[in-house]
Every structure is written in C-alpha cells, then in structure tokens.
N, C-alpha and C. Protein backbone atom coordinates (compact mmCIF):
# COMPACT_ATOMS: atom_id res chain seq x y z
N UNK A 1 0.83 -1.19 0.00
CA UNK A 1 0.00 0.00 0.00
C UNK A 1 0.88 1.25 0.00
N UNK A 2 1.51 1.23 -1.42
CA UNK A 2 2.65 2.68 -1.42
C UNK A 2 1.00 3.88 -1.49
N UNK A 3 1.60 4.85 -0.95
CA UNK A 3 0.86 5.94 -0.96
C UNK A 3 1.04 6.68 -1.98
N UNK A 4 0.51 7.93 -2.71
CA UNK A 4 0.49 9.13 -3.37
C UNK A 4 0.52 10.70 -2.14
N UNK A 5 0.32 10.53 -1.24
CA UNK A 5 -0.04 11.25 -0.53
C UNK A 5 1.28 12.58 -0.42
N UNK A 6 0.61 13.58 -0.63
CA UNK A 6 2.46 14.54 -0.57
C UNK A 6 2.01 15.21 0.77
N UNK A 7 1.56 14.95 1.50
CA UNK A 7 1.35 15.56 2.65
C UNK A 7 0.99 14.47 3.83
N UNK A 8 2.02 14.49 5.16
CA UNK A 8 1.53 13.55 6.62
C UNK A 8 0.13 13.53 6.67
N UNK A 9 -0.46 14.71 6.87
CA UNK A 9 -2.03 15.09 6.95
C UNK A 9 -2.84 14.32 5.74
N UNK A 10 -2.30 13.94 4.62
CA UNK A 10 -3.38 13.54 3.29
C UNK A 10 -2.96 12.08 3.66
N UNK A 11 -2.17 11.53 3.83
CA UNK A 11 -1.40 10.42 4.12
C UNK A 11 -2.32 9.72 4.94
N UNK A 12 -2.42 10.37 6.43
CA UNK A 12 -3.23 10.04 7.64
C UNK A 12 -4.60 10.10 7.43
N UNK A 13 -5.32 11.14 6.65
CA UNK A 13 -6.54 11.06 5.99
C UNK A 13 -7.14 9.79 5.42
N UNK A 14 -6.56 9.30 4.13
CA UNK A 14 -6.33 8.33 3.72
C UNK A 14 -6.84 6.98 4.01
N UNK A 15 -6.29 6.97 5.79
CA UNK A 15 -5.86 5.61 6.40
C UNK A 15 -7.51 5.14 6.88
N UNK A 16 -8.01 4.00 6.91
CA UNK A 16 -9.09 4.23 7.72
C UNK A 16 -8.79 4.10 8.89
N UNK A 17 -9.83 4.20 9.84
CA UNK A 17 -9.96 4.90 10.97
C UNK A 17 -9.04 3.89 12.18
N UNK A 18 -8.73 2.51 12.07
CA UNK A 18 -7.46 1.88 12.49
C UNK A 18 -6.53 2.29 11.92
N UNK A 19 -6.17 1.88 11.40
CA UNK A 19 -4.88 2.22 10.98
C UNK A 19 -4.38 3.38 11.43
N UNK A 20 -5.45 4.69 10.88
CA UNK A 20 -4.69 5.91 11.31
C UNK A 20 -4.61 6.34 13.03
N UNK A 21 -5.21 5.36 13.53
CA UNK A 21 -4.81 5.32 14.93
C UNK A 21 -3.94 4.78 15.41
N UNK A 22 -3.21 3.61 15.00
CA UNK A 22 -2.34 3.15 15.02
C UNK A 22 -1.00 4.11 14.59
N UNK A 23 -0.83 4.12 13.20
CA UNK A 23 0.09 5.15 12.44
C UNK A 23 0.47 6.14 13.44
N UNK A 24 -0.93 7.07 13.79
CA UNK A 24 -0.92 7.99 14.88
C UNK A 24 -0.32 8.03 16.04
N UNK A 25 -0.28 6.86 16.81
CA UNK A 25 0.44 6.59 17.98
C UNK A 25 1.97 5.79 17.77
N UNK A 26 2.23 5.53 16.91
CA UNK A 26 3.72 5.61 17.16
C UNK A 26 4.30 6.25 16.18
N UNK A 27 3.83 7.53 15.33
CA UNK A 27 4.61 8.37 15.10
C UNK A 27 4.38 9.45 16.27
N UNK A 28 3.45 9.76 17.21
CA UNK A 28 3.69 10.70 18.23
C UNK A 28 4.91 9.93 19.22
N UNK A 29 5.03 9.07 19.04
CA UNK A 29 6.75 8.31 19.79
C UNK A 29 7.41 8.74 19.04
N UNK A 30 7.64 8.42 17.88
CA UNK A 30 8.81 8.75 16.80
C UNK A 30 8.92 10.26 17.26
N UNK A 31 7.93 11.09 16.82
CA UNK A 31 8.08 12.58 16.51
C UNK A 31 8.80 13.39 18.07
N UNK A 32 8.36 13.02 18.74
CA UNK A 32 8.53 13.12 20.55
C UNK A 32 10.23 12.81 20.69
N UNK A 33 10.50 12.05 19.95
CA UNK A 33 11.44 11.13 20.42
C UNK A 33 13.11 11.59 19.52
N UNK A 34 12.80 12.03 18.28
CA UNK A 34 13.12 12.49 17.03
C UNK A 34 14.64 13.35 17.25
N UNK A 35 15.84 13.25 17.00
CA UNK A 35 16.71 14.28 17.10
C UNK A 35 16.56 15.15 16.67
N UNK A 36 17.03 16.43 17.32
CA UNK A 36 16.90 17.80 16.36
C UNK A 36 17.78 17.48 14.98
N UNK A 37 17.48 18.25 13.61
CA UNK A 37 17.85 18.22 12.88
C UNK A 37 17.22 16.99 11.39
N UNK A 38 16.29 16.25 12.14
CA UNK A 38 15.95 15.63 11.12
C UNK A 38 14.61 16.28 10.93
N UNK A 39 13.93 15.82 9.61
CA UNK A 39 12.53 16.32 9.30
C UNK A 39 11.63 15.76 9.00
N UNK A 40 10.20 15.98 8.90
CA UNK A 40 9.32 14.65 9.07
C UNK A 40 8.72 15.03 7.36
N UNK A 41 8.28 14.45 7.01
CA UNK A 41 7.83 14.17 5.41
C UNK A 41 7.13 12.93 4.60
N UNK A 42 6.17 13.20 3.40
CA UNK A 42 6.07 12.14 2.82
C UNK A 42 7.08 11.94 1.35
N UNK A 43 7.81 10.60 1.59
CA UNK A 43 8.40 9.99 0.91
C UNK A 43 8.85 8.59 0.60
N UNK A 44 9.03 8.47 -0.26
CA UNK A 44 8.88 6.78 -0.61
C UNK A 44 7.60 5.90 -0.46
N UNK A 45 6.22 6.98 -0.27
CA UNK A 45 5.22 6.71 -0.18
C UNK A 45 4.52 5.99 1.18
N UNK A 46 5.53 6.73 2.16
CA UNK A 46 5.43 6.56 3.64
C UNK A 46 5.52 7.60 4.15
N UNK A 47 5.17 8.01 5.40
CA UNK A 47 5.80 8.90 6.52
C UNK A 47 7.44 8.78 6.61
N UNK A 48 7.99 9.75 6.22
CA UNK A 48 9.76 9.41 6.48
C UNK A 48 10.30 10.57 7.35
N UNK A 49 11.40 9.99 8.16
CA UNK A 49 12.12 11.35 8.86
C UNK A 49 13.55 11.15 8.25
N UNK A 50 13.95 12.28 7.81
CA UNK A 50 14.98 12.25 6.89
C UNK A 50 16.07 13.59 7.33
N UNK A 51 17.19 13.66 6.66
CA UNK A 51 18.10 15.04 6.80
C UNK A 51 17.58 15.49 5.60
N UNK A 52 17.06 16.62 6.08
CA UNK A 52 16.62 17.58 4.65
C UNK A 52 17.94 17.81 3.62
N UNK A 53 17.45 17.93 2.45
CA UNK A 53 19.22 18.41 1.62
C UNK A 53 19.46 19.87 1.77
N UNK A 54 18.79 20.56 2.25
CA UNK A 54 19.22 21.82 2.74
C UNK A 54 20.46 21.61 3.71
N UNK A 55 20.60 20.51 5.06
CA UNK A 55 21.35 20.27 6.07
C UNK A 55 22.53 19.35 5.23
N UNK A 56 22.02 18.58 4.12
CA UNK A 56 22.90 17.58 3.63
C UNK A 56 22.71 17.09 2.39
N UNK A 57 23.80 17.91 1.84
CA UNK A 57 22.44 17.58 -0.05
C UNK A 57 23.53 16.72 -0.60
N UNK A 58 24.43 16.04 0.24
CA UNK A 58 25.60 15.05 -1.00
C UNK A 58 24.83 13.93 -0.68
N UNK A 59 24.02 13.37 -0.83
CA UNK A 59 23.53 12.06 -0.92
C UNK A 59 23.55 11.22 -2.00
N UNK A 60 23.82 9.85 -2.17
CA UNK A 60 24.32 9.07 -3.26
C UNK A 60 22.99 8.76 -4.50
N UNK A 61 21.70 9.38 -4.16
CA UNK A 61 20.49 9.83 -4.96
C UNK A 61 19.76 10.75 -5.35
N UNK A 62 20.60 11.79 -4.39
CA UNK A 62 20.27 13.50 -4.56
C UNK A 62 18.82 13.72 -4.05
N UNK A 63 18.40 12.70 -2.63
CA UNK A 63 17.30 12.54 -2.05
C UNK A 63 17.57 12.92 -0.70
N UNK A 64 16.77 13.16 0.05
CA UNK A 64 17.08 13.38 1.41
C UNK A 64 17.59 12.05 2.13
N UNK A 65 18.04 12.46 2.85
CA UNK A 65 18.81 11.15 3.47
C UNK A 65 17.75 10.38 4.91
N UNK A 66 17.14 9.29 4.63
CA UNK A 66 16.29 8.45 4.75
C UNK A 66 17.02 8.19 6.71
N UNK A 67 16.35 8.70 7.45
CA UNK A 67 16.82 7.86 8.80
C UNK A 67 16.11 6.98 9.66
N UNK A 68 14.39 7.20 9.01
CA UNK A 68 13.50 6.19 9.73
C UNK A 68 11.84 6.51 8.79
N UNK A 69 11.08 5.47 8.87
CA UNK A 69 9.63 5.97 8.05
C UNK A 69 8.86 5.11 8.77
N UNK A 70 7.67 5.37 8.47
CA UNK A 70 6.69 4.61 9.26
C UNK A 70 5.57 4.31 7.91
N UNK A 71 4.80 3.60 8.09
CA UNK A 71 4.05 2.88 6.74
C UNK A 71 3.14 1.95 7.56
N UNK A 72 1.41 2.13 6.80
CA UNK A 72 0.56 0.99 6.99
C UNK A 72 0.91 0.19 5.98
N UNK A 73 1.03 -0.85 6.29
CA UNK A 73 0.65 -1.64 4.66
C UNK A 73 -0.13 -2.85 4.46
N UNK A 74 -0.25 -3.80 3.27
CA UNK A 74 -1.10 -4.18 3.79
C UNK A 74 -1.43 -5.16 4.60
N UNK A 75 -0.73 -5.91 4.87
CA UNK A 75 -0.55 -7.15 5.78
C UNK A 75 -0.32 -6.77 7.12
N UNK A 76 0.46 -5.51 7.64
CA UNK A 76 0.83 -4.78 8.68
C UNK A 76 1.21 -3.92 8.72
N UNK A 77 2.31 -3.04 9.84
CA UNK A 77 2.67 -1.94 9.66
C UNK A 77 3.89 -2.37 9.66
N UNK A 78 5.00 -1.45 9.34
CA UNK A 78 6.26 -1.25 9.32
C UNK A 78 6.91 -0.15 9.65
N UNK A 79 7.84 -0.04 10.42
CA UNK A 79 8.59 0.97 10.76
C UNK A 79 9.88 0.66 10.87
N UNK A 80 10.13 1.65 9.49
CA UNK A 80 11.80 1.26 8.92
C UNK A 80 12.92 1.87 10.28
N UNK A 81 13.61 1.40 10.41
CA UNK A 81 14.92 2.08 10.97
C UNK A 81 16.37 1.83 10.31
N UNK A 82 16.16 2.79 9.06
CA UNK A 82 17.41 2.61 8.18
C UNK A 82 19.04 2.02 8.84
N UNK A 83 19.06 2.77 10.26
CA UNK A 83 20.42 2.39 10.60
C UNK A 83 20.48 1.27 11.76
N UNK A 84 19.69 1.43 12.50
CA UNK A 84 19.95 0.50 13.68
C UNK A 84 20.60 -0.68 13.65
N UNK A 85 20.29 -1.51 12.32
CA UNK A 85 20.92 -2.92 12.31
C UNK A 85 22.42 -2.07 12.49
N UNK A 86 23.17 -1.54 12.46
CA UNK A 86 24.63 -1.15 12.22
C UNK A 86 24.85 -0.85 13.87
N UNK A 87 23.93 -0.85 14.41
CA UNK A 87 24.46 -0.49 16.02
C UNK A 87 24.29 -1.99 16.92
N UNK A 88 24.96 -2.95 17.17
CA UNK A 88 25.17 -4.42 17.73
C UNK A 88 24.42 -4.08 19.18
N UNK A 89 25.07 -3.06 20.15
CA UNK A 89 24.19 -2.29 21.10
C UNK A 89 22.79 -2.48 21.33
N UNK A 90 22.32 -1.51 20.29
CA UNK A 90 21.19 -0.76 19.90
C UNK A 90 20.00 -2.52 19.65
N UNK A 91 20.65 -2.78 18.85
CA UNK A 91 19.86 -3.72 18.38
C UNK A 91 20.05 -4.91 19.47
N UNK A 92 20.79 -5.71 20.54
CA UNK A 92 20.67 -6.57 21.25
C UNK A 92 19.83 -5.45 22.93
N UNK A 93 19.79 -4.00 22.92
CA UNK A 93 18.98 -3.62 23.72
C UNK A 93 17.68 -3.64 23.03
N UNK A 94 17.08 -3.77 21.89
CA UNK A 94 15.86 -3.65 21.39
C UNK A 94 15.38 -5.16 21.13
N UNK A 95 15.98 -6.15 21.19
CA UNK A 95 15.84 -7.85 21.37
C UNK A 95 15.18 -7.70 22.71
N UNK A 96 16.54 -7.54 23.76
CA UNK A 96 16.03 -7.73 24.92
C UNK A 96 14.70 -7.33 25.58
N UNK A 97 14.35 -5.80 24.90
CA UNK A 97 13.07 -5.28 25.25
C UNK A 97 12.22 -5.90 25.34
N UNK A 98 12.17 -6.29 23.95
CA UNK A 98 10.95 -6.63 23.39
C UNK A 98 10.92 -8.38 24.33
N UNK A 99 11.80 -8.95 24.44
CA UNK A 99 11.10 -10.28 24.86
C UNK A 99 11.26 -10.08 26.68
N UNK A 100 11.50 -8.91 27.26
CA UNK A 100 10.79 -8.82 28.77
C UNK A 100 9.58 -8.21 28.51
N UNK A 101 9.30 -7.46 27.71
CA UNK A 101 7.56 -6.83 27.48
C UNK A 101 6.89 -8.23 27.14
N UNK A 102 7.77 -9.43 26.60
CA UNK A 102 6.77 -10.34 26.09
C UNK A 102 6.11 -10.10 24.61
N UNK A 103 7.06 -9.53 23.96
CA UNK A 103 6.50 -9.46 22.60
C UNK A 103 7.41 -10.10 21.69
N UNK A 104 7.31 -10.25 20.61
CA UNK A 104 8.22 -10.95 19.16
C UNK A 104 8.17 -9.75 18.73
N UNK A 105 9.62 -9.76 18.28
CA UNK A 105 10.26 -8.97 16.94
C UNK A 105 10.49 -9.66 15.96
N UNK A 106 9.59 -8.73 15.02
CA UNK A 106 9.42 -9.25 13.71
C UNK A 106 10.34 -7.96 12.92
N UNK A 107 11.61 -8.78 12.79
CA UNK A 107 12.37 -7.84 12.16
C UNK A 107 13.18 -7.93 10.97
N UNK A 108 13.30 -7.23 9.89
CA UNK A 108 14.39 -8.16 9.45
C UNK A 108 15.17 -7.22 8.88
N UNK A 109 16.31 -6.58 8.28
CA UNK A 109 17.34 -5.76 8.37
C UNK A 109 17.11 -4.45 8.80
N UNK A 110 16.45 -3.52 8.64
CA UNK A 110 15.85 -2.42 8.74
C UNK A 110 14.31 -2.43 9.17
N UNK A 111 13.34 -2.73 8.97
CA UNK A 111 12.35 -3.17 8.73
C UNK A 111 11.71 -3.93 9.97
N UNK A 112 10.87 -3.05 11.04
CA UNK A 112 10.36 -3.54 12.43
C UNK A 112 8.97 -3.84 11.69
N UNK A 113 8.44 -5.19 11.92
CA UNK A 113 6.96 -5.15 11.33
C UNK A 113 6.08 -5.34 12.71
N UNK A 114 4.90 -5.32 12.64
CA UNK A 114 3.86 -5.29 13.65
C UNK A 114 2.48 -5.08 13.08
N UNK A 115 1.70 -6.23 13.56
CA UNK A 115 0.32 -6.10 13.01
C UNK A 115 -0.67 -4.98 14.34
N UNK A 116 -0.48 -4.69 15.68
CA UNK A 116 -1.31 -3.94 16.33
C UNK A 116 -0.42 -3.13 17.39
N UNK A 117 -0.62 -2.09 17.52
CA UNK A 117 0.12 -0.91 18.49
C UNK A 117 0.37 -2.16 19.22
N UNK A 118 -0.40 -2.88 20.42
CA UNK A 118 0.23 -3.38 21.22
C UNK A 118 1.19 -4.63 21.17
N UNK A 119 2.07 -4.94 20.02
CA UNK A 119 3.00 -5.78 19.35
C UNK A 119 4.34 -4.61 19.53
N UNK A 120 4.20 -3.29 20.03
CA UNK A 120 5.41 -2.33 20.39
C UNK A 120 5.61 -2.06 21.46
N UNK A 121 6.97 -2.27 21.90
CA UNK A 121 6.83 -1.57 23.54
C UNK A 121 7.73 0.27 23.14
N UNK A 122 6.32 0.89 23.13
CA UNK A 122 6.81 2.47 22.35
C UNK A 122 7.91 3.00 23.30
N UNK A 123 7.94 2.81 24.72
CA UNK A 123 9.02 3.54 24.98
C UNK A 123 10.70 3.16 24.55
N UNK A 124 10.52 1.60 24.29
CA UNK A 124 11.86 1.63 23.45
C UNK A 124 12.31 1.95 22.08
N UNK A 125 10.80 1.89 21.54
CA UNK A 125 10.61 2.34 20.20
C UNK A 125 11.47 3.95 20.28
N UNK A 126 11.08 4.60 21.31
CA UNK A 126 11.53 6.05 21.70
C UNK A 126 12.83 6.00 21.80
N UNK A 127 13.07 5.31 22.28
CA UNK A 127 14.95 5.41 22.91
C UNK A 127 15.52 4.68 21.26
N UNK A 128 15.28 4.28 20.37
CA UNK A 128 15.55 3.57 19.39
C UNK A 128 15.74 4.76 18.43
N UNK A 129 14.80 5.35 18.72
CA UNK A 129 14.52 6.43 17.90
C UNK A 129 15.28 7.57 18.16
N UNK A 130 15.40 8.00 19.53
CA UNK A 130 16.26 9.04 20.19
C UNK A 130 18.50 8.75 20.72
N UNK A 131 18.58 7.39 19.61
CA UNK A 131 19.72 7.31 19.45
C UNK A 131 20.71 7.55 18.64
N UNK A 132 20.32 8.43 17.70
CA UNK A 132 21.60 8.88 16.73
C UNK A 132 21.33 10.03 16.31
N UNK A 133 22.24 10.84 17.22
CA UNK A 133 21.93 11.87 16.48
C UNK A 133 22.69 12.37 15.16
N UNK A 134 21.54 13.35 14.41
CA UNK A 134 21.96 13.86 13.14
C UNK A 134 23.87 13.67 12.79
N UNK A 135 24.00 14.24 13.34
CA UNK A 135 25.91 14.54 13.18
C UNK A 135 26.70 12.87 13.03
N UNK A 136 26.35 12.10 14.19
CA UNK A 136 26.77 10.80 14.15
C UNK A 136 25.76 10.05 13.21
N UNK A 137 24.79 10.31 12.59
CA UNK A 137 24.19 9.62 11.35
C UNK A 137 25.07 9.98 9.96
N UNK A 138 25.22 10.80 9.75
CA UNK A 138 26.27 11.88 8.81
C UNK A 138 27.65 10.88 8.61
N UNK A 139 28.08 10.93 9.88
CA UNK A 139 29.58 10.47 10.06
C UNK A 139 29.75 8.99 9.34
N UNK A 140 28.16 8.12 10.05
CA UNK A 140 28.32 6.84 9.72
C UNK A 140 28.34 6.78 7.84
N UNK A 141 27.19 7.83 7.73
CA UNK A 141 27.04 7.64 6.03
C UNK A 141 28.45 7.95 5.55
N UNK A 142 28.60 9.00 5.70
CA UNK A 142 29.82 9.85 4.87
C UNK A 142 30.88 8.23 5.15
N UNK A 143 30.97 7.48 6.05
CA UNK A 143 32.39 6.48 5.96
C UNK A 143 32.23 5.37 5.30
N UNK A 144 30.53 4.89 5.50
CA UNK A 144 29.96 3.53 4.68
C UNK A 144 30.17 3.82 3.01
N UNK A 145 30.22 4.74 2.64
CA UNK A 145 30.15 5.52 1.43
C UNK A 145 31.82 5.83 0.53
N UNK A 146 32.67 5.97 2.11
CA UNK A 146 34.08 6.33 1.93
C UNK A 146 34.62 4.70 1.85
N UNK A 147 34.27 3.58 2.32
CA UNK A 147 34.49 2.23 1.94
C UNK A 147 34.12 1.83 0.96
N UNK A 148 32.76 2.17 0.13
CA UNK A 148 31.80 1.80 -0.77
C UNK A 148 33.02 2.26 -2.24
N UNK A 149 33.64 3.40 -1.98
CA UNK A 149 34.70 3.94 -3.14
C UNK A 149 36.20 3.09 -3.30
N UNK A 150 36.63 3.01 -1.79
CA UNK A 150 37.79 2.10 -2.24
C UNK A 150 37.84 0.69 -2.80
C-alpha cells in the first residue's frame, strides 16, 4: 500500500480509521522522540524522517537522506529504521526489550513489522529512535560511502 499522498495530513486522511490510529500513535513516539535536525515528510510513499538536503544535499540519490519511516501496509505496519541494524548495542537492547515486554520482533534488516500498536513496547521504540543523532548519522554515512569507493 505505497501511498500518493504529498502531505503527513493527506497520508493520515487516507488511512481508515485503524490504521490511522495506530500510524498515529507511534509516530507521536517517533516525533517526541526524534533528534533535532531531522525532518518529518512524505516519501517513498510513507511517513519518512529524513536530513533535509538543505542540512545535507551530498547524498548518493540527490534525495534526502532516509533515517527512519513509518508505513501501513497491507498485511501490517512497518517501521523502517534505516540504521539501527549497524548499532550491535542498539539492536541486542531492542531484542532484549521486546522479549521482557513479552513481545516478538518481527524484524528483518531495517524493517520492524507489527500487526497492532500493542506488538510495540513504544518507549523503546523512543529510545531507538532518540539514538543517533543527526551529526553521528552523517559520520556513519559519509564512511559507509568512503568504503563503498575504495
């Protein structure tokens, strides 16, 4: 279920009335949670929070630089986290979460899936979310990119 939607608001419109309650409540985690410097938008036919190219326009697609999105679709929802698999940390504290809340992660490189809000435990969703900031997202690209050349 890629969207057309060029606006969060037409996006959320859209959704019926689950979904956009769902959508709704864990992007108010995401958005809450969000480093300064990134921006919220529709792209890739999702909700995306990205580095605007105003902050960072060398990107290897001349697109904003992708750091997390959120998406109904149709089997479930998804909420990308472009980088996390790259943090060993990050990702064995977001295992652990999830199986003392008693939930399954349904994950697979980037890509958190979940069929109902309560399949998330949002406050780690928050701290997941509130771990990289802009500058150290930058750093990681700019070096994955500086290997990608040699």
């Amino acid at each position: 279920m890629k969207s057309r939607a060029s606006t969060v608001a037409a996006y959320l419109k859209e959704l019926p009335a689950e979904q956009r309650a769902v959508i709704s409540a864990v992007r108010k985690t995401v958005v809450a949670n969000l480093p300064k410097g990134y921006g919220e938008s529709m792209s890739w036919g999702m909700i995306a929070y990205e580095i605007p190219l105003s902050r960072f326009p060398g990107t290897h697609n001349g697109l904003p630089l992708l750091y997390a999105a959120l998406a109904a679709q149709k089997n479930n929802y998804a909420l990308y986290m472009t980088w996390a698999y790259t943090e060993p940390k990050l990702m064995a504290r977001l295992r652990e979460h999830f199986k003392r809340a008693g939930k399954k992660l349904d994950m697979g490189k980037a890509c958190l899936r979940f069929k109902k809000l309560e399949d998330l435990p949002l406050d780690t969703i928050g701290e997941v979310i509130a771990a990289m900031p802009v500058e150290k997202y930058l750093e990681r690209y700019e070096s994955s990119r500086n290997k990608r050349k040699s």
